[in-house]
Protein backbone atom coordinates (compact mmCIF):
# COMPACT_ATOMS: atom_id res chain seq x y z
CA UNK A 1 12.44 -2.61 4.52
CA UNK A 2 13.97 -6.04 4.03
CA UNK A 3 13.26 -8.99 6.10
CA UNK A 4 16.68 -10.50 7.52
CA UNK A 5 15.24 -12.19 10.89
CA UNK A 6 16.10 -16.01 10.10
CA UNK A 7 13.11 -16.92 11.85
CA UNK A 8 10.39 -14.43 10.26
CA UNK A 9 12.10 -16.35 6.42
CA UNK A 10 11.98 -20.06 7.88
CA UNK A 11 8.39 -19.45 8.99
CA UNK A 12 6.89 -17.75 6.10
CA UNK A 13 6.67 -21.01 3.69
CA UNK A 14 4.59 -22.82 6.50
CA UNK A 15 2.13 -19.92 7.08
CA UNK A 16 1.40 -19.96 3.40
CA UNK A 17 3.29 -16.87 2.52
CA UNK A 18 5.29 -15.85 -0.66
CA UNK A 19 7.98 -13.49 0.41
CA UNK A 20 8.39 -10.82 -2.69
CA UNK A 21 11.77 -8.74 -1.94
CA UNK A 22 11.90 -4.93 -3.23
CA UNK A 23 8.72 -4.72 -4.17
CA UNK A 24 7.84 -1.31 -5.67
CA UNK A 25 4.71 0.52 -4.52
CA UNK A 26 5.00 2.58 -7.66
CA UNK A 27 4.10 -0.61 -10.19
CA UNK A 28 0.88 -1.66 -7.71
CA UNK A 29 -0.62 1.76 -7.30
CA UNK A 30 -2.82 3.24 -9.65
CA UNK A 31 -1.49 7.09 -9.01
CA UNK A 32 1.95 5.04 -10.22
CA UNK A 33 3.77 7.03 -6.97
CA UNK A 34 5.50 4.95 -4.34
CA UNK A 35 8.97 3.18 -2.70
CA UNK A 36 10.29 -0.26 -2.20
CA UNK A 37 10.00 -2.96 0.71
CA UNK A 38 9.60 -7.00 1.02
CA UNK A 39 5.72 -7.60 0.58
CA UNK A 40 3.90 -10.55 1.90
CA UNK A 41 1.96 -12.34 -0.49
CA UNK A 42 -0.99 -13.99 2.02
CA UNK A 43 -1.76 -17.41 0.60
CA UNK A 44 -3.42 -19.21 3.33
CA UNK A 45 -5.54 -16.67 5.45
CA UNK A 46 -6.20 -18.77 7.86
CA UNK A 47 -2.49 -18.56 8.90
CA UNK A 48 -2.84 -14.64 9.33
CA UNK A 49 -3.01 -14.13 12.81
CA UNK A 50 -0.09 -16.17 13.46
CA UNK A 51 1.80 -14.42 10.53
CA UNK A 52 0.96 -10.60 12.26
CA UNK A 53 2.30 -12.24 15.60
CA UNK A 54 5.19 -13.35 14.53
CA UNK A 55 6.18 -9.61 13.00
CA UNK A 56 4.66 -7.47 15.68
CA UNK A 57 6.96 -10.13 18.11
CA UNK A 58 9.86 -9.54 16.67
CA UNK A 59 9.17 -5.31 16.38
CA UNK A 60 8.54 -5.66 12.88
CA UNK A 61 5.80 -2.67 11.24
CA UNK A 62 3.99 -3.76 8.39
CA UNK A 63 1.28 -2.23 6.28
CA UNK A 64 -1.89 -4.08 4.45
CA UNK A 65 -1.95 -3.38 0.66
CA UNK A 66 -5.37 -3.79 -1.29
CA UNK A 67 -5.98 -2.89 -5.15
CA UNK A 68 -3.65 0.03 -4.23
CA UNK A 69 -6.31 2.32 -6.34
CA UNK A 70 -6.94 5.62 -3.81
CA UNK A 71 -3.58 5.15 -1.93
CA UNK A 72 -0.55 7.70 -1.79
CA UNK A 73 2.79 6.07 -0.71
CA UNK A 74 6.25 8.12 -0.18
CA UNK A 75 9.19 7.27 -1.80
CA UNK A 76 12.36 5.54 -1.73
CA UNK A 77 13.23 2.95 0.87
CA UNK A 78 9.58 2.27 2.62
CA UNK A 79 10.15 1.31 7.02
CA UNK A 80 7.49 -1.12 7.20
CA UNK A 81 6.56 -4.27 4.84
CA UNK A 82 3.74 -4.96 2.83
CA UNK A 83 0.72 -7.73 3.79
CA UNK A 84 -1.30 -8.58 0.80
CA UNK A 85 -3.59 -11.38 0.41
CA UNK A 86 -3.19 -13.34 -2.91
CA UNK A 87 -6.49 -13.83 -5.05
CA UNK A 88 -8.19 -16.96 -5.51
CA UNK A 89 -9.51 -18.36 -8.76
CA UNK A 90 -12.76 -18.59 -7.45
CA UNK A 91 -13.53 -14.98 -6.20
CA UNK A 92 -17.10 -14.84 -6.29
CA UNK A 93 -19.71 -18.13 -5.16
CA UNK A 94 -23.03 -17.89 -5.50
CA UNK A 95 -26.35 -19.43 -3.81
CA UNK A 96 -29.41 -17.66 -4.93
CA UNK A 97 -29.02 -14.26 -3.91
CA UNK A 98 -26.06 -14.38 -2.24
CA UNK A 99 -22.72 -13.70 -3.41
CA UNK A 100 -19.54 -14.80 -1.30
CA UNK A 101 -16.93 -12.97 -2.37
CA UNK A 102 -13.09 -12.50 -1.49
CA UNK A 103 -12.37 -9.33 -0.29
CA UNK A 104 -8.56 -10.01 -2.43
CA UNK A 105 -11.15 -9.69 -5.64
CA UNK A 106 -11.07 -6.80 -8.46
CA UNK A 107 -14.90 -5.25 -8.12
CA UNK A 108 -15.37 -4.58 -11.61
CA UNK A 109 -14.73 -8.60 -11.94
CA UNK A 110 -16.96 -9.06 -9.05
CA UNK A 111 -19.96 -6.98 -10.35
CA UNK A 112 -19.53 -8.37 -14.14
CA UNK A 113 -19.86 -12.10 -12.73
CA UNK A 114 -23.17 -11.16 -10.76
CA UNK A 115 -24.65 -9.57 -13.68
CA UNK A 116 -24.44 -12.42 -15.83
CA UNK A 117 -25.85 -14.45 -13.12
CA UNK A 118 -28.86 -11.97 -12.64
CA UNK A 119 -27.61 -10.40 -9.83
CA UNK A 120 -28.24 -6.65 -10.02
CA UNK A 121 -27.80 -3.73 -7.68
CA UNK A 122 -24.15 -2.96 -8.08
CA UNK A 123 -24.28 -1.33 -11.51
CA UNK A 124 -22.69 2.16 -10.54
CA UNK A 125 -19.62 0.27 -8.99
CA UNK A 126 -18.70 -1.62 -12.57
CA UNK A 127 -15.93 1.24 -13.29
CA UNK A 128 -14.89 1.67 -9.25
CA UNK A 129 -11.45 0.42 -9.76
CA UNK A 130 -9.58 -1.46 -7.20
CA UNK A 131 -10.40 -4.67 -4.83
CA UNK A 132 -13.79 -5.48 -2.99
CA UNK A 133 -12.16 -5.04 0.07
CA UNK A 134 -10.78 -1.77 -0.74
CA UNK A 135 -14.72 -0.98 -1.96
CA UNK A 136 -15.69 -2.40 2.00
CA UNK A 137 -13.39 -0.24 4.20
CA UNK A 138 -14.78 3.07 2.78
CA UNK A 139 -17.99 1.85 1.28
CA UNK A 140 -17.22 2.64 -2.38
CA UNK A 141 -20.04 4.34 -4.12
CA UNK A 142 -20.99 5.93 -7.03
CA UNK A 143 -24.75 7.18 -9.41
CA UNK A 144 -26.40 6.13 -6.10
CA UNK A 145 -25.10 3.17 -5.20
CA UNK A 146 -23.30 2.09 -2.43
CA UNK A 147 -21.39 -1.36 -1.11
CA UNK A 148 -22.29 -1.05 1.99
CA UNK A 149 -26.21 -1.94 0.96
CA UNK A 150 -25.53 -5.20 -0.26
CA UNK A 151 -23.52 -6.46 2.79
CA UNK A 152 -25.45 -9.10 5.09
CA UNK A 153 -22.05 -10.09 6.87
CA UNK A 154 -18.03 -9.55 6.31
CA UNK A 155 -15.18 -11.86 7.49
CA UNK A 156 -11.60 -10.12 8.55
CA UNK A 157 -8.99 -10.05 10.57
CA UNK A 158 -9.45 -8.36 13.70
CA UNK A 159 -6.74 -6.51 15.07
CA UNK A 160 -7.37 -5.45 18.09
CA UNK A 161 -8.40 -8.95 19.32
CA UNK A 162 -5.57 -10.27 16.92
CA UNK A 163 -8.00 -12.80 15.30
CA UNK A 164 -10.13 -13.77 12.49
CA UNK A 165 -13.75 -12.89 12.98
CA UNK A 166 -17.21 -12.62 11.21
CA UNK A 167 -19.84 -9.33 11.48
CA UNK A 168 -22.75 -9.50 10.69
CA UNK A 169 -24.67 -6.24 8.67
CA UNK A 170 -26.39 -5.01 12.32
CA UNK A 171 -22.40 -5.28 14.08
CA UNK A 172 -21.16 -2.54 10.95
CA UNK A 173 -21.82 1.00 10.10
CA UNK A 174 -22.08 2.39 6.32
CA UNK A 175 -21.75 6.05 5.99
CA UNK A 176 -21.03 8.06 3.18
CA UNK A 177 -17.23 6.86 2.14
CA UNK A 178 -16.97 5.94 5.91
CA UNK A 179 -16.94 2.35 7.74
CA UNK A 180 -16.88 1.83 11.46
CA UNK A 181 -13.79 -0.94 10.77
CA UNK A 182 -10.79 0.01 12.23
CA UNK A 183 -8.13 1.19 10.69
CA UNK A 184 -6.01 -1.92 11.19
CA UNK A 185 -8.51 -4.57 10.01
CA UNK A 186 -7.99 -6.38 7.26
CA UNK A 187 -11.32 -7.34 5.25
CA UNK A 188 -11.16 -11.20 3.81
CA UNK A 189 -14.81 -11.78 2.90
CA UNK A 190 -18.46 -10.52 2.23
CA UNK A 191 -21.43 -12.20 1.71
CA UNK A 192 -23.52 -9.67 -0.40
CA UNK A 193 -27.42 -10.34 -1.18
CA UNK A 194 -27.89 -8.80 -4.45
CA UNK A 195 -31.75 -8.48 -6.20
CA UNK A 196 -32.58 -10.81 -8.86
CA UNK A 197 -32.48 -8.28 -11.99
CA UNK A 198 -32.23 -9.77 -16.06
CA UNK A 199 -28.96 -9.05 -17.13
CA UNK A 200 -30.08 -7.55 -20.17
CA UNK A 201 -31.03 -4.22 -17.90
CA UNK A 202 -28.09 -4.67 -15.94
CA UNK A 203 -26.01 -4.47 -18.54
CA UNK A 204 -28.16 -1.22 -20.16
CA UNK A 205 -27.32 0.48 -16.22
CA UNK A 206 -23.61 -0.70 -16.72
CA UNK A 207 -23.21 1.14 -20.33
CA UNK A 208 -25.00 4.01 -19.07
CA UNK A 209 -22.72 4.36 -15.79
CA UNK A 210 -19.71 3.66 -18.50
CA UNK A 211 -20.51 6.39 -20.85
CA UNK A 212 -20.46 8.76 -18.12
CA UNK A 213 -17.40 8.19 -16.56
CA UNK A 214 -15.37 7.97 -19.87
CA UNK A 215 -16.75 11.62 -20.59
CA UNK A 216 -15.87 13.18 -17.34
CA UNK A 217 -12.70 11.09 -15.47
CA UNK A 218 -9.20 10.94 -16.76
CA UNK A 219 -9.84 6.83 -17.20
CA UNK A 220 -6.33 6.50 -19.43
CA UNK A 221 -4.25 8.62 -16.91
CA UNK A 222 -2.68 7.20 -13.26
CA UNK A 223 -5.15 8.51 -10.42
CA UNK A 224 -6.13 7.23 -7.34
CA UNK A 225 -9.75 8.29 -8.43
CA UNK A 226 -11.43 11.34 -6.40
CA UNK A 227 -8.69 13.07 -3.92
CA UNK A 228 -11.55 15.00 -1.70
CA UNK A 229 -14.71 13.65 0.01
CA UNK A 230 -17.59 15.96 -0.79
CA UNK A 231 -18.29 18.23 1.55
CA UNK A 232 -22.02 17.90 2.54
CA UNK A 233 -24.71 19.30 0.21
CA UNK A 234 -21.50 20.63 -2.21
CA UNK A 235 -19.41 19.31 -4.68
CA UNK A 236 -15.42 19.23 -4.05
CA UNK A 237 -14.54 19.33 -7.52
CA UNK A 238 -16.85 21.84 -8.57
CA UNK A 239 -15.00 23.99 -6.37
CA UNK A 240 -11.88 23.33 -7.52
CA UNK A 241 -13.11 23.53 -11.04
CA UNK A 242 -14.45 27.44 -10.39
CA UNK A 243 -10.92 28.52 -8.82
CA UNK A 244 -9.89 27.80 -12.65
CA UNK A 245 -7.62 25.22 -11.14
CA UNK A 246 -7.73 22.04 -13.66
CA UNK A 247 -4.08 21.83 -14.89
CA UNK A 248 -2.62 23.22 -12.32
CA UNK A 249 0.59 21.43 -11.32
CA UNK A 250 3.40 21.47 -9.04
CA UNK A 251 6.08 19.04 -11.36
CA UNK A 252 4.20 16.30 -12.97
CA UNK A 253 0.94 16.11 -10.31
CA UNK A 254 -1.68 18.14 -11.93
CA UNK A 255 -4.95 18.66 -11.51
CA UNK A 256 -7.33 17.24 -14.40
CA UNK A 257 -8.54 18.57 -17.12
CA UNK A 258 -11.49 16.33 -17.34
CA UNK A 259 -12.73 15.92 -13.50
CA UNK A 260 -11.12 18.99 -10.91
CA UNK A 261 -11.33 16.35 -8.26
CA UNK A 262 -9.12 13.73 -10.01
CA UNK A 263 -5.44 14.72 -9.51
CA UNK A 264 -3.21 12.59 -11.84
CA UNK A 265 0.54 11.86 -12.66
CA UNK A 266 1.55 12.73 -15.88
CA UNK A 267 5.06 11.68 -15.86
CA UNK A 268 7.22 10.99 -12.92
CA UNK A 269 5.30 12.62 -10.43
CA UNK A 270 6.83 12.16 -6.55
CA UNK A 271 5.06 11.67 -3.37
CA UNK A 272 6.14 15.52 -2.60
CA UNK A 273 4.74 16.55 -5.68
CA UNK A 274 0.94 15.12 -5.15
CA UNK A 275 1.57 16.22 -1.48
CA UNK A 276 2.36 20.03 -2.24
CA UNK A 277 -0.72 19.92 -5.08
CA UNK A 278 -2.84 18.43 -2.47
CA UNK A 279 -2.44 20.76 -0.11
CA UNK A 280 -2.27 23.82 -2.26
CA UNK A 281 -5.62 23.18 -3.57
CA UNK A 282 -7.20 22.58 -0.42
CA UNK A 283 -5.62 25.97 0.82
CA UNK A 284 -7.26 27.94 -1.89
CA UNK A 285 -10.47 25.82 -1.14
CA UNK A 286 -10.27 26.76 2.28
CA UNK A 287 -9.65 30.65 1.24
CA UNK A 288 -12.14 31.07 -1.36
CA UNK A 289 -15.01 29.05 -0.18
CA UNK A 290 -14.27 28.60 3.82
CA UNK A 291 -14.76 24.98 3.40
CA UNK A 292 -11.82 22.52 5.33
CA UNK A 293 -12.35 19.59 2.33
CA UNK A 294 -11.59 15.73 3.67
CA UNK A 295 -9.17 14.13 1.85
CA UNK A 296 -10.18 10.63 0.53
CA UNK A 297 -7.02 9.62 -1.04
CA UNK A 298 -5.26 7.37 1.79
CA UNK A 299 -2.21 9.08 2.59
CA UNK A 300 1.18 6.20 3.55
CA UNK A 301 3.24 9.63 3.49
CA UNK A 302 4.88 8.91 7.46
């Protein structure tokens, strides 16, 4: 989609907004798969509401882009433009325990900078890729540790109330890759309290959590990390792993060799492609085990 309402351009500059035209989804998504639109670089957040009323005014759709790291995105000509919120140099501040952080930050960044400051707790997340906010929404977790622990109070944009607001830990629920945020909200900030840990055994947690990822995920290949939640008290990829499936392919998405719940492109895979592997696997899940698998790839597919 291209902006051409005269008055959605003059206003953008005011609100703090760098217009980007023809953006392609397939160079800011990690699976590499993805169309074009105008994105909305979001400069000044406080002039977010007013930038959301302007486009939902004037019958414009729009979509919020974070890291783009567990997102599928069709191709060609996307209907809707892309909101995403530029990062600050500053993405992480720090008073004792506390971390503010911009939700617009990388995580691995995020946990790095607290580790060298004595702030512990988050070493499973080092290799999560994608943005802190990203890590919020569906409370990114991994060798026992979860986000959503950490988090004493997050600052977004509302949408339902069309406004900026701030939670606090007892207003938000943290499931297993689940948030009670809506769909529509668009995280800005957390304040995280993090335990005071020497960074020496931080970092010895961090290389141990490294190790283990390089020897079972596809870390040099484009993925949008683990397609399927696990089911409860199983393992999705271990069940995709005993139907012999790693490698399978339908064009250039395949399955991984390394990690059966990683599905990767190896070329020029399309949105159709990852699609029709998707849904083929979780078929033969489905057949051989009776298990209905959740995806937890975000699907931008209508």
């Amino acid at each position: 989609m291209k902006i051409n309402d005269p008055q959605i351009l003059s206003a953008l500059p005011q609100l703090g907004v760098e217009r980007i035209g023809g953006a392609s989804l397939a160079e800011r998504t990690s699976l590499g798969i993805g169309g074009t639109t105008d994105l909305l670089l979001v400069r000044r957040r406080a002039g977010l509401p007013e930038l959301i009323a302007l486009l939902t005014n004037a019958g414009v759709a729009y979509r919020f882009l974070g890291g783009g790291t567990n997102l599928l995105v069709k191709d060609g000509e996307l209907p809707w433009l892309v909101l995403q919120l530029a990062r600050n140099e500053a993405e992480v501040r720090l008073e004792g325990n506390f971390a503010d952080v911009d939700a617009a930050g990388d995580l691995g960044r995020t946990v790095t900078f607290c580790a060298k400051n004595d702030l512990g707790g988050m070493e499973g997340l080092i290799g999560v890729p994608g943005s802190v906010g990203g890590a919020l929404r569906m409370n990114a977790g991994a060798y026992g540790t979860q986000i959503g622990t950490y988090v004493r109070q997050v600052e977004l944009y509302r949408a339902a109330k069309m406004r900026i607001e701030t939670l606090q830990e007892n207003e938000i629920s943290f499931e297993y890759r689940h948030t009670s945020f809506a769909p529509d909200d668009i995280m800005l900030a957390v304040k995280l309290e993090l335990p005071s840990k020497p960074y020496r055994e931080i970092l010895q947690g961090i290389r141990i959590c490294n190790e283990k990822r390089r020897s079972s995920q596809p870390l040099n290949q484009k993925s949008a990390g683990c397609i399927f939640r696990n089911p409860r008290g199983g393992s999705a990829g271990q069940m995709i792993d005993e139907l012999a499936l790693k490698g399978f392919h339908v064009g250039d998405a395949r399955v991984s060799d390394r990690h059966a719940n990683f599905f990767v492109n190896a070329g020029h895979a399309s949105c159709a492609d990852m699609l029709s592997l998707i849904g083929q696997v979780h078929d033969r899940v489905h057949a051989a085990f009776g298990v209905e698998l959740e995806k937890e790839v975000i699907l931008w597919t209508q």
